[in-house]
PDB file of N, CA and C in Angstrom:
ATOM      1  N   UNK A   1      18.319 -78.956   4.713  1.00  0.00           N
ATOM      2  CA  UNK A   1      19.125 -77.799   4.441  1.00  0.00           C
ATOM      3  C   UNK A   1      19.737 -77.244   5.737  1.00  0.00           C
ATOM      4  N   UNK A   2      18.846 -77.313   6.849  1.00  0.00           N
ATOM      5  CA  UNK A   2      19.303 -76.665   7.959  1.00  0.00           C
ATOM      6  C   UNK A   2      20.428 -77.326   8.770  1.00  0.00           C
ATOM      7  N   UNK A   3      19.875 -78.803   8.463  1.00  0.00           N
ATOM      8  CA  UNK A   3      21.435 -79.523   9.292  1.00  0.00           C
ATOM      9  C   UNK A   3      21.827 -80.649   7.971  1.00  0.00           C
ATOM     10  N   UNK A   4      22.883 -79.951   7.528  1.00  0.00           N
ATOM     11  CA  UNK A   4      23.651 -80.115   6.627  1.00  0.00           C
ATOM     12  C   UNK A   4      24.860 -80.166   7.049  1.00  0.00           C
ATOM     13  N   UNK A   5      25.707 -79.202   8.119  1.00  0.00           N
ATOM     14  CA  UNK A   5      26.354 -79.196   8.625  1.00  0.00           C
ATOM     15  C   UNK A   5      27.433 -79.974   8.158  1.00  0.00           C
ATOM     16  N   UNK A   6      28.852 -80.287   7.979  1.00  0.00           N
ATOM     17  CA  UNK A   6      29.259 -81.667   8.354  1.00  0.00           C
ATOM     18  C   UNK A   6      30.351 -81.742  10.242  1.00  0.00           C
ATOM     19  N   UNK A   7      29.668 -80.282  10.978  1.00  0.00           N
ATOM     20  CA  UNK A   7      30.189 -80.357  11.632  1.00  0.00           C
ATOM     21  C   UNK A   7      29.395 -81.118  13.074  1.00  0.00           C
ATOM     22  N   UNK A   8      29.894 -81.942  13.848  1.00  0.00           N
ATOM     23  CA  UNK A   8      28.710 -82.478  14.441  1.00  0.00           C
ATOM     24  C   UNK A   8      29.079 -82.593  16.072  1.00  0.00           C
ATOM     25  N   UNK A   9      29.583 -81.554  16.497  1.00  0.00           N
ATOM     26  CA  UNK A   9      30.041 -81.924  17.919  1.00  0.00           C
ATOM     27  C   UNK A   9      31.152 -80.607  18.301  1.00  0.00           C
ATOM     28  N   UNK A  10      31.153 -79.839  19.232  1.00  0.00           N
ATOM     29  CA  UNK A  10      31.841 -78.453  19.434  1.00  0.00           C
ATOM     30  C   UNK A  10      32.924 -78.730  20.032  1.00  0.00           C
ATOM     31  N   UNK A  11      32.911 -80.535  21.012  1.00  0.00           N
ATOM     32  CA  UNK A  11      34.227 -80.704  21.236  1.00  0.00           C
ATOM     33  C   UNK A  11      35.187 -80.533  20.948  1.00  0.00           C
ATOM     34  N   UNK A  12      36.569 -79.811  21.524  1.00  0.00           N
ATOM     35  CA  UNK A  12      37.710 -79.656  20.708  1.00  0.00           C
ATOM     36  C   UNK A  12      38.290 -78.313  20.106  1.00  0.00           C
ATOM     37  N   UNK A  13      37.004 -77.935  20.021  1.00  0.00           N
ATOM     38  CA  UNK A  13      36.512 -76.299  19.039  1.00  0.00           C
ATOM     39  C   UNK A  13      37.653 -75.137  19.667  1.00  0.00           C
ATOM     40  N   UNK A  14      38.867 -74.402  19.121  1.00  0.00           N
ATOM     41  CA  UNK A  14      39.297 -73.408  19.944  1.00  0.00           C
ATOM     42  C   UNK A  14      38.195 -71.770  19.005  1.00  0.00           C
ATOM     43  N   UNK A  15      39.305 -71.657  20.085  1.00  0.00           N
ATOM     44  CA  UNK A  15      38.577 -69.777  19.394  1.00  0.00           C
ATOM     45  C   UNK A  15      40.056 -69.184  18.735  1.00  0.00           C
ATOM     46  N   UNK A  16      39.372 -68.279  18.305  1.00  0.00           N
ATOM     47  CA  UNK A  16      40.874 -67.159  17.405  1.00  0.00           C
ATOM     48  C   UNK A  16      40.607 -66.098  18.347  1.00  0.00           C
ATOM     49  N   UNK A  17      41.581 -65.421  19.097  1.00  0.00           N
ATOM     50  CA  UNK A  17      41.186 -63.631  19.079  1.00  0.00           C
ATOM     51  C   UNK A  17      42.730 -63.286  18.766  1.00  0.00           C
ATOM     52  N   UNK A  18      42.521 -62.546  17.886  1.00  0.00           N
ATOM     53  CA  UNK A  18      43.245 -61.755  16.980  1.00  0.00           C
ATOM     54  C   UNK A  18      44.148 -60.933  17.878  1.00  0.00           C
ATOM     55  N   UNK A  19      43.315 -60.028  18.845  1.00  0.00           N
ATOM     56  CA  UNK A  19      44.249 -59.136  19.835  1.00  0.00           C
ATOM     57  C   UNK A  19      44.293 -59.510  20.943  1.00  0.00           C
ATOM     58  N   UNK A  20      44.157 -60.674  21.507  1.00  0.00           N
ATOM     59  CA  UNK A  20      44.249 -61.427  22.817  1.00  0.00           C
ATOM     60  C   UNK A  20      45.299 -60.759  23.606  1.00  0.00           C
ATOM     61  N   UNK A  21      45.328 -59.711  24.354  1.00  0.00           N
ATOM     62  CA  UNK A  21      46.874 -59.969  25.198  1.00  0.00           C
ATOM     63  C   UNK A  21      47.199 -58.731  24.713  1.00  0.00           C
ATOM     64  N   UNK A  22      46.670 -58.003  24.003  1.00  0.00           N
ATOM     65  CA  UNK A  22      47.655 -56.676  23.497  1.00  0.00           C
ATOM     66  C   UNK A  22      46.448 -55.408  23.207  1.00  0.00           C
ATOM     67  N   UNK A  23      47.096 -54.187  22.877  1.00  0.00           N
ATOM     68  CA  UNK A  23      46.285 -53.161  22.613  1.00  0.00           C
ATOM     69  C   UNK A  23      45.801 -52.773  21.129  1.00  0.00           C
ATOM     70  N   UNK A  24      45.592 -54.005  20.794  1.00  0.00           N
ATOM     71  CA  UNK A  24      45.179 -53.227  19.124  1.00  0.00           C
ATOM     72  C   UNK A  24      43.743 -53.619  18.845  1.00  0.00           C
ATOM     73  N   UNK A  25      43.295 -53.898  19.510  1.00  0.00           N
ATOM     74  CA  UNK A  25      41.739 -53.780  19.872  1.00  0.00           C
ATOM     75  C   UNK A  25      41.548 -52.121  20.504  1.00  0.00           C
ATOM     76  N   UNK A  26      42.067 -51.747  21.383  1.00  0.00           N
ATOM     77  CA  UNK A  26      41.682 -50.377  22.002  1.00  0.00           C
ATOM     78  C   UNK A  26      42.209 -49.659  20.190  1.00  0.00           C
ATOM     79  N   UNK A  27      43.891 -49.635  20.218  1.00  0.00           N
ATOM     80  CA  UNK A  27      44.140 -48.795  19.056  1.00  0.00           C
ATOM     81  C   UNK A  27      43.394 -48.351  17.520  1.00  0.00           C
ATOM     82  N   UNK A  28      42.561 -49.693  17.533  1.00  0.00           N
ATOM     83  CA  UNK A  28      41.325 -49.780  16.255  1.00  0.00           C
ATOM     84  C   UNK A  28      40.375 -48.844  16.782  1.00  0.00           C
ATOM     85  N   UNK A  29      39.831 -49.116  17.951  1.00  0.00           N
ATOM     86  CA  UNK A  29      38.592 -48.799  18.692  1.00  0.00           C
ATOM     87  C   UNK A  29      39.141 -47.103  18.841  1.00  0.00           C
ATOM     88  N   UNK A  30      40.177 -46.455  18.487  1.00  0.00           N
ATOM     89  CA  UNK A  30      40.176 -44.723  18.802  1.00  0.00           C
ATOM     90  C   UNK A  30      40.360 -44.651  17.215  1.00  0.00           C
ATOM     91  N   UNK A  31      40.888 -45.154  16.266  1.00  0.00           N
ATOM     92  CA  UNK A  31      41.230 -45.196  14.645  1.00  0.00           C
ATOM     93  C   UNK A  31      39.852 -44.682  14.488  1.00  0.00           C
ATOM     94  N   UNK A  32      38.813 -45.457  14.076  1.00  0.00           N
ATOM     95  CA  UNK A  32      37.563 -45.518  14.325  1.00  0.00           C
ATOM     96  C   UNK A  32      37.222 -44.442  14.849  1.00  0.00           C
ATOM     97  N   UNK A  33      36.760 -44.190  16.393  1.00  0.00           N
ATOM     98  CA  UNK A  33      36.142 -43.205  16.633  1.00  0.00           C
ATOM     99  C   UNK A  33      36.859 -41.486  16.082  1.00  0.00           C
ATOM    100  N   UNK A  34      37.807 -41.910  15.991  1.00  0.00           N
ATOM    101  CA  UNK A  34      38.409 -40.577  15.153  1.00  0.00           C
ATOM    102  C   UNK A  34      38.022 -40.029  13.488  1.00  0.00           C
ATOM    103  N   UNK A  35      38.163 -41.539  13.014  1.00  0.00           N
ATOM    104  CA  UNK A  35      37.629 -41.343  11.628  1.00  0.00           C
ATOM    105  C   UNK A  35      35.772 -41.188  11.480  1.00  0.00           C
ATOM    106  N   UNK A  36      35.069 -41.241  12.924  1.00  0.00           N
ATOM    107  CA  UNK A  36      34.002 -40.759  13.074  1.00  0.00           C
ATOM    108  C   UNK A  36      33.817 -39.305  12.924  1.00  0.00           C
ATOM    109  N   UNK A  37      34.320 -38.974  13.802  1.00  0.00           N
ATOM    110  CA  UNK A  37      34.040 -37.275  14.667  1.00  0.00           C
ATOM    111  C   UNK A  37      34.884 -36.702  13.660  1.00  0.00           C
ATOM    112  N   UNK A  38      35.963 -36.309  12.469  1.00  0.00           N
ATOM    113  CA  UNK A  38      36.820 -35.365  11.950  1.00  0.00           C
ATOM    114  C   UNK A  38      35.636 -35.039  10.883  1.00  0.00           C
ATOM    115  N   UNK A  39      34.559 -36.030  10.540  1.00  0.00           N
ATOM    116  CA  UNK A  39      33.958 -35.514   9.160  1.00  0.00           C
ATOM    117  C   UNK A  39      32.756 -34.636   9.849  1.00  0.00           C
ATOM    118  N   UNK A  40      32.492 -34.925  11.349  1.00  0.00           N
ATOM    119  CA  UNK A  40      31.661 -33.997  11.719  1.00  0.00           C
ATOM    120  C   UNK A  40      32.399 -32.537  12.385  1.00  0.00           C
ATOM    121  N   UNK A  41      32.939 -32.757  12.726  1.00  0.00           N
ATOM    122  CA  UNK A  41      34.274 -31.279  12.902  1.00  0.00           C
ATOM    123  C   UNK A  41      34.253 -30.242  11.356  1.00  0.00           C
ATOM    124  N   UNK A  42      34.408 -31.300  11.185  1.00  0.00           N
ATOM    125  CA  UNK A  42      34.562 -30.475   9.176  1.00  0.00           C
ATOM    126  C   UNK A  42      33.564 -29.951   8.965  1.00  0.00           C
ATOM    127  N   UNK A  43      32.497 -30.319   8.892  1.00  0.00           N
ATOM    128  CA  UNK A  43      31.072 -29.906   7.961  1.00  0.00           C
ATOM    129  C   UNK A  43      30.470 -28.988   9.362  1.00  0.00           C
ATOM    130  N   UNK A  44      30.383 -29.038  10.373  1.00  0.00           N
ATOM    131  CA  UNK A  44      30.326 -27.645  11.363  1.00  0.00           C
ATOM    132  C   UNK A  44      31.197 -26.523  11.010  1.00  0.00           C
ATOM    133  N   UNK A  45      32.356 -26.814  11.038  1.00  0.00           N
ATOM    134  CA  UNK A  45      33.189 -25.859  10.611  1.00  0.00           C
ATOM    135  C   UNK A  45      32.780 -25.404   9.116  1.00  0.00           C
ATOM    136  N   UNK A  46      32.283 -25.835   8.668  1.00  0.00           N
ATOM    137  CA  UNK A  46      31.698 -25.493   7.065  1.00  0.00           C
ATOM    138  C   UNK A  46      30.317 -25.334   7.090  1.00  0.00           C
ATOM    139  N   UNK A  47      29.563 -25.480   7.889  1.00  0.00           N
ATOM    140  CA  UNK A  47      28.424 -24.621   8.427  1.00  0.00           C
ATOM    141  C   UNK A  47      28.421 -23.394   9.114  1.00  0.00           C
ATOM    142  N   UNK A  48      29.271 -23.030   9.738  1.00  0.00           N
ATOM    143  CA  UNK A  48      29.733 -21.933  10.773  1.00  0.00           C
ATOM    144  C   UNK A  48      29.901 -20.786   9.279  1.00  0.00           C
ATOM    145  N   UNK A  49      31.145 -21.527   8.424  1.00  0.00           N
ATOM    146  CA  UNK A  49      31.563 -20.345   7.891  1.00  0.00           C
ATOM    147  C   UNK A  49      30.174 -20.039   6.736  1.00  0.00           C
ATOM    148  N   UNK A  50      29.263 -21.032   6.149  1.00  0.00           N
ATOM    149  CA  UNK A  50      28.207 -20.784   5.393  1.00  0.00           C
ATOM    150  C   UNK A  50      27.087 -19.653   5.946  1.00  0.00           C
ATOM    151  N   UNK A  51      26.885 -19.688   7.203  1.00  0.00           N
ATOM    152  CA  UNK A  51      25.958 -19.387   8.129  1.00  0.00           C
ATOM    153  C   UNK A  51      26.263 -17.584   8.113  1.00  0.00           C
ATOM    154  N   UNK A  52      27.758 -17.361   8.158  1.00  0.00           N
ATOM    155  CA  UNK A  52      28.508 -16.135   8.820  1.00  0.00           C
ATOM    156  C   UNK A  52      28.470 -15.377   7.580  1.00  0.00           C
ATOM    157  N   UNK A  53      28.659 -16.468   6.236  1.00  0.00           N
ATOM    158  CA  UNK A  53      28.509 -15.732   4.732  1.00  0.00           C
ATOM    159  C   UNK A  53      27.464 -15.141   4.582  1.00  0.00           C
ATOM    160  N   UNK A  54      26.604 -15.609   4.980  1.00  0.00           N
ATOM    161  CA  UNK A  54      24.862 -15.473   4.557  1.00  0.00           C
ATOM    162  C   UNK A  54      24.272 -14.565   5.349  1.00  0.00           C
ATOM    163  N   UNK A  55      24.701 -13.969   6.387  1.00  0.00           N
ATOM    164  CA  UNK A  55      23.901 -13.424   7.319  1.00  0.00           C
ATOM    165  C   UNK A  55      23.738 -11.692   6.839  1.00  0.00           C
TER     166      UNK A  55
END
């Protein structure tokens, strides 16, 4: 099962990179960290105002 393979030798083998040479590796990499941090911006900001209701 383990060598089943029918590949038998790496000679030859290229690679893919997708963003070789350009910025859409960085441009993903801030997409991303943005679509991180806005849902925590939000729900502080919606803790702040819960917090200020309640007091």
């Amino acid at each position: 099962m383990f060598n089943s393979s029918p590949i038998t030798s790496w000679e030859g083998a290229g690679a893919f990179f997708n963003y070789a040479g350009s910025g859409g590796a960085v441009f993903w990499f801030f997409i991303a960290a943005i679509l991180c941090i806005i849902p925590v911006l939000v729900s502080l900001k919606a803790e702040k105002a819960a917090e200020d209701k309640y007091k």
